[in-house]
C-alpha atoms as a PDB file:
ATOM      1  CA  UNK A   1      28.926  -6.566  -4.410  1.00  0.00           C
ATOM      2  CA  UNK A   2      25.834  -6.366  -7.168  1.00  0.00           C
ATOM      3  CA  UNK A   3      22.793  -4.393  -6.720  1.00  0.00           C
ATOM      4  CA  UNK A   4      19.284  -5.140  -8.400  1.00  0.00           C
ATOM      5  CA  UNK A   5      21.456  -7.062 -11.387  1.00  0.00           C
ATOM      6  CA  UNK A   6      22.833  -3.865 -13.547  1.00  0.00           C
ATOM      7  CA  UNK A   7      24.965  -1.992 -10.954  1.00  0.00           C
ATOM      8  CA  UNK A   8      28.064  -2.750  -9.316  1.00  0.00           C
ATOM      9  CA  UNK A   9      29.509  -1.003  -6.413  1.00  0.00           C
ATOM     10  CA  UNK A  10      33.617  -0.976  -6.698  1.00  0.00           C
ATOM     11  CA  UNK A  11      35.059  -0.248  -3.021  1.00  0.00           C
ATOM     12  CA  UNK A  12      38.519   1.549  -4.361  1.00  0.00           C
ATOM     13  CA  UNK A  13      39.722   4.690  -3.203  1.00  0.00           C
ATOM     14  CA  UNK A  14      38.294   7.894  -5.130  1.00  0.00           C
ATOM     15  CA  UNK A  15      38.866  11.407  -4.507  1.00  0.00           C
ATOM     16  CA  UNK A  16      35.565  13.722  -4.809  1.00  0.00           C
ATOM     17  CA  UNK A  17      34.484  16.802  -6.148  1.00  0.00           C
ATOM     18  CA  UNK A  18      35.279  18.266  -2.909  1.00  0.00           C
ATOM     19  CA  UNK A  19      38.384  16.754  -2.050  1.00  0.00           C
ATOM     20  CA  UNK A  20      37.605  14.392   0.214  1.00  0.00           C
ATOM     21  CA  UNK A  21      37.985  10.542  -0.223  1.00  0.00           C
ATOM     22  CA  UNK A  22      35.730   8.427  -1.150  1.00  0.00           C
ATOM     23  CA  UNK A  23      35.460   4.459  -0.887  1.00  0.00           C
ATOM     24  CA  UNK A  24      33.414   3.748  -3.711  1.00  0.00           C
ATOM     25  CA  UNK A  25      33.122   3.893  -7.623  1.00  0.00           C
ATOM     26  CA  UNK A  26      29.690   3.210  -9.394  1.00  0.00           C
ATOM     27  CA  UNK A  27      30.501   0.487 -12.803  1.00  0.00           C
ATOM     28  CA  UNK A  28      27.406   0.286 -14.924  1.00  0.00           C
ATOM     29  CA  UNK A  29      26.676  -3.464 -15.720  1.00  0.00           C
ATOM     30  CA  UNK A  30      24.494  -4.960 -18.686  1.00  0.00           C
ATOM     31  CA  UNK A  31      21.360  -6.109 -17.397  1.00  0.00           C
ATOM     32  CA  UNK A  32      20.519  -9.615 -17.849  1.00  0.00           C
ATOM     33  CA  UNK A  33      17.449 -10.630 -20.270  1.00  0.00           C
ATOM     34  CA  UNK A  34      14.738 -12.512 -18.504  1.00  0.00           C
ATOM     35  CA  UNK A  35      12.026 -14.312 -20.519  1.00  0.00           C
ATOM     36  CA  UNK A  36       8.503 -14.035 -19.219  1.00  0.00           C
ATOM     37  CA  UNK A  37       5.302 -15.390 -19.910  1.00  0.00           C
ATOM     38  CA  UNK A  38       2.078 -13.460 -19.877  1.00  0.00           C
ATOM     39  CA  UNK A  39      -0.742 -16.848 -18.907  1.00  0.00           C
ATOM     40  CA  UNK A  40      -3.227 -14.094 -17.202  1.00  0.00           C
ATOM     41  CA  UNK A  41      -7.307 -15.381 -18.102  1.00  0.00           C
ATOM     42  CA  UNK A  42      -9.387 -12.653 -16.704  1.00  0.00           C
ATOM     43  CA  UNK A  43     -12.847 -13.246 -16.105  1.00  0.00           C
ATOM     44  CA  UNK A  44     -15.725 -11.410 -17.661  1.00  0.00           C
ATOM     45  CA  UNK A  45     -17.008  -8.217 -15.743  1.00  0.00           C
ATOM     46  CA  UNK A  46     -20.747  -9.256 -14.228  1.00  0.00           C
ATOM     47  CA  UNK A  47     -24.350  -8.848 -16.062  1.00  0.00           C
ATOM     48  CA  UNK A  48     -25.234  -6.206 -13.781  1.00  0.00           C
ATOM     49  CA  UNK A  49     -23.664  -2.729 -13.055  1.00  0.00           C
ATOM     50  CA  UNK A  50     -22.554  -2.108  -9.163  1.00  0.00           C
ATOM     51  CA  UNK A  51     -22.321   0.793  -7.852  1.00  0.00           C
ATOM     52  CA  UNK A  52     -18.947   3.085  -7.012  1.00  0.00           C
ATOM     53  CA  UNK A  53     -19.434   1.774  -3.820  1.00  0.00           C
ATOM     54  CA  UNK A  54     -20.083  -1.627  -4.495  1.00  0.00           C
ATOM     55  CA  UNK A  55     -17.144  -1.895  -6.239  1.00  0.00           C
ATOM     56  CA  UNK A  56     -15.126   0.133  -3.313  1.00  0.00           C
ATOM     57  CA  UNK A  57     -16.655  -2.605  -0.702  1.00  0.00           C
ATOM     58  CA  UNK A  58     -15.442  -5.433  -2.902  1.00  0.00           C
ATOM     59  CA  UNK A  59     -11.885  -3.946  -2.679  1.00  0.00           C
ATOM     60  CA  UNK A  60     -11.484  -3.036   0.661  1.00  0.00           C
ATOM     61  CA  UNK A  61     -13.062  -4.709   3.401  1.00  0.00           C
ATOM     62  CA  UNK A  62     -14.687  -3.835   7.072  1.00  0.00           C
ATOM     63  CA  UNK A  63     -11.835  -4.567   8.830  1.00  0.00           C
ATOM     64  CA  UNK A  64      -9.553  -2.620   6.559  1.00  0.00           C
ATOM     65  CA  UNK A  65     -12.260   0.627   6.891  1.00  0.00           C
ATOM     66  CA  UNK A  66     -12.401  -0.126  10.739  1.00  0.00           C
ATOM     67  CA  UNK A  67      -8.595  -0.095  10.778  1.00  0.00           C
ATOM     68  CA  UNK A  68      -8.580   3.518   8.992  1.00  0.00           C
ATOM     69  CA  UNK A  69     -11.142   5.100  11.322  1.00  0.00           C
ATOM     70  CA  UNK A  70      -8.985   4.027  14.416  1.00  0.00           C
ATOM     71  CA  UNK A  71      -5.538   4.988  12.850  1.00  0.00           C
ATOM     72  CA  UNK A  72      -7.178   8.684  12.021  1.00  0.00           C
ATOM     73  CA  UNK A  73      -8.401   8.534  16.075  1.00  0.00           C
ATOM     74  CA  UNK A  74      -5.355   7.988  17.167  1.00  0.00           C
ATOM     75  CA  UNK A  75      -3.711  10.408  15.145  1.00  0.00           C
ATOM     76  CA  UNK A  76      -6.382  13.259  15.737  1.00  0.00           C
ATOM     77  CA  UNK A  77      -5.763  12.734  19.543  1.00  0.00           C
ATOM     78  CA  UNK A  78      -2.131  12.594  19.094  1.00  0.00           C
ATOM     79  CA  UNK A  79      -2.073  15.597  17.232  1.00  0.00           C
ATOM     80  CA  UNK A  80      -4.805  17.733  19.481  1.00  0.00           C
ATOM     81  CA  UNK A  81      -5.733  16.137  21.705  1.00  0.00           C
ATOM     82  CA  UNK A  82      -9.383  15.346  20.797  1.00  0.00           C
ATOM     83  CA  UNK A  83     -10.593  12.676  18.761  1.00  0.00           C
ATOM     84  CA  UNK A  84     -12.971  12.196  15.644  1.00  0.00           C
ATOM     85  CA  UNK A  85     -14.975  10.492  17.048  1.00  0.00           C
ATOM     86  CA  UNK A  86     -18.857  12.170  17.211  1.00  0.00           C
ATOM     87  CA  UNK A  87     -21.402  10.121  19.146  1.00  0.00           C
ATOM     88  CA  UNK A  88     -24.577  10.182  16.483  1.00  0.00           C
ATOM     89  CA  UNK A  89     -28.090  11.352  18.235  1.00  0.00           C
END
């Protein structure tokens, strides 16, 4: 059996440090080259200057935020049985 391409897991008995058998033996492998390319254009940053939280909207979206506030809810209530939620005047 190979794991992640530079280990290999050898099922033979083994006896461990504390006596007790063991059914496998760890063989180091050498890992296998792999030729990659680097074709990344990245596009030039805008004219204008955005805000921190410009930028933060850009990255994560309503949904995701909306998604957050409910998880913390649900944990809050789970945890003591109130919520987070505060109705605004």
């Amino acid at each position: 059996m190979s794991l992640s391409g530079d280990a290999e897991v050898q099922v033979v008995p083994a006896t461990s440090h504390s006596g007790s058998t063991c059914n496998f033996r760890w063989r180091m492998k050498d890992i296998e080259e792999v030729d990659v390319v680097l074709n990344t254009c990245f596009s030039d940053p805008p004219d204008e200057e955005i805000t921190t939280f410009e930028y933060f909207k850009q990255m994560c979206r309503d949904k995701v935020i909306e998604n957050f506030v409910e998880q913390s809810n649900l944990y809050c209530v789970h945890k003591t049985g109130r919520t987070l939620n505060k109705k605004m005047k």
